[in-house]
Protein backbone atom coordinates (compact mmCIF):
# COMPACT_ATOMS: atom_id res chain seq x y z
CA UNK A 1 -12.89 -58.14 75.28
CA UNK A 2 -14.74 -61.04 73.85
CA UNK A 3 -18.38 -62.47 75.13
CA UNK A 4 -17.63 -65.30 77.41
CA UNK A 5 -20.85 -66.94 76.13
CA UNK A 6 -23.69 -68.91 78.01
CA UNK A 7 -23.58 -68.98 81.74
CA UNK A 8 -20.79 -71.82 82.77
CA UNK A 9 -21.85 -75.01 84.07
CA UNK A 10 -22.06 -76.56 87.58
CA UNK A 11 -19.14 -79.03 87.88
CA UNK A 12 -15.40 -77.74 88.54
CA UNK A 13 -14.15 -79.24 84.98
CA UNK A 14 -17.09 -78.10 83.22
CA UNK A 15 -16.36 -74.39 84.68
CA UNK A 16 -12.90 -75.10 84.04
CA UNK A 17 -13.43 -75.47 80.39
CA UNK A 18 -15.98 -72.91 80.00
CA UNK A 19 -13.28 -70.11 81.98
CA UNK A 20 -10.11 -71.75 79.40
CA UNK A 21 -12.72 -71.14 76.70
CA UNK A 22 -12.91 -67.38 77.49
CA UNK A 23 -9.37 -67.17 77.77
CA UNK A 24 -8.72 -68.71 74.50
CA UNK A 25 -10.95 -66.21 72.95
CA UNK A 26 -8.46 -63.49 73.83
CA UNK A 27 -5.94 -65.46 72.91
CA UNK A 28 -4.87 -66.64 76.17
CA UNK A 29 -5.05 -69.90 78.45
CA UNK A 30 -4.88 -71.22 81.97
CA UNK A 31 -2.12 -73.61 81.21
CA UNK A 32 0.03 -70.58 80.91
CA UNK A 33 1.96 -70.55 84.18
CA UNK A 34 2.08 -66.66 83.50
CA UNK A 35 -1.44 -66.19 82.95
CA UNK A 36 -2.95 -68.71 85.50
CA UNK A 37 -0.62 -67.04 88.16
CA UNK A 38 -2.47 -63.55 87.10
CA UNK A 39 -5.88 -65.66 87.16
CA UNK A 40 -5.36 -66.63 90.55
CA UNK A 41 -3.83 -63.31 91.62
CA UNK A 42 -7.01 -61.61 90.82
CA UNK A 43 -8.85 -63.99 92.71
CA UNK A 44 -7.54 -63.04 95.80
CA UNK A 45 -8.10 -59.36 95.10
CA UNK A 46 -11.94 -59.92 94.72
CA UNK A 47 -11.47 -61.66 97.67
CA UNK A 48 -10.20 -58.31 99.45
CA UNK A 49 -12.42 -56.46 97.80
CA UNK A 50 -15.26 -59.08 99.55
CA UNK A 51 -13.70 -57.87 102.78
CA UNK A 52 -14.25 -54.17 102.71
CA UNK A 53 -17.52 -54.96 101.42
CA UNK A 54 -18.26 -56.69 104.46
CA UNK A 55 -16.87 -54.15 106.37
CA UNK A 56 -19.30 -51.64 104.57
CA UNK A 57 -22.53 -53.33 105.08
CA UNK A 58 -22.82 -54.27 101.31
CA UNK A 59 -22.36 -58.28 101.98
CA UNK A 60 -23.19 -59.80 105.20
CA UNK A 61 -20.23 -61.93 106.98
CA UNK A 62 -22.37 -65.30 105.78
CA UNK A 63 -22.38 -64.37 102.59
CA UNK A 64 -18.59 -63.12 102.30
CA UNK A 65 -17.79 -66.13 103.27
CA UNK A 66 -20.02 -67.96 100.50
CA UNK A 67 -18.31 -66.16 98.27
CA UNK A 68 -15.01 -66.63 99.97
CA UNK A 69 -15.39 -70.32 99.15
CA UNK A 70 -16.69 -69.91 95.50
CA UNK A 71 -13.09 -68.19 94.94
CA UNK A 72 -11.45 -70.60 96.69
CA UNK A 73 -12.24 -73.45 94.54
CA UNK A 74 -12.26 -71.29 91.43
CA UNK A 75 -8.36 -70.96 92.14
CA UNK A 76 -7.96 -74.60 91.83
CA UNK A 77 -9.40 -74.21 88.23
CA UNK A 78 -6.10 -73.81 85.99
CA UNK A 79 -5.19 -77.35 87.40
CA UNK A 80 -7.88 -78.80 85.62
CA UNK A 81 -7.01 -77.73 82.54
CA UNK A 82 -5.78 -80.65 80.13
């Protein structure tokens, strides 16, 4: 696995770019239906695993859901790719 570089900017294109970057450096990309369905899919497995981390006590239910939204709009990234 490659370094994915400098921490990604703030704005959804910006991150956008800065995520298709990584994946082009292991010779992949978001507009890949294949690979942006896999993107996504793993998404919404952190997004279980948020759950049972909840339900342990690691992450209160505030901050699940926080996080809940950050993957929420991170699945709209391969969209944004050009």
């Amino acid at each position: 696995m490659t370094e994915s570089g400098p921490t990604p900017p703030g704005t959804p294109h910006e991150l956008a770019e800065h995520i298709e970057t990584t994946f082009n450096g292991e010779e992949m990309s978001l507009s890949d239906e294949r690979t942006a369905h896999a993107y996504t899919l793993t998404l919404s497995i952190a997004q279980g695993m948020l759950l049972g981390a909840q339900a342990q006590g690691i992450v209160t239910d505030d901050q699940r859901r926080e996080l809940d939204d950050l993957f929420e709009g991170m699945k709209d990234l391969p969209g944004l790719i050009v």
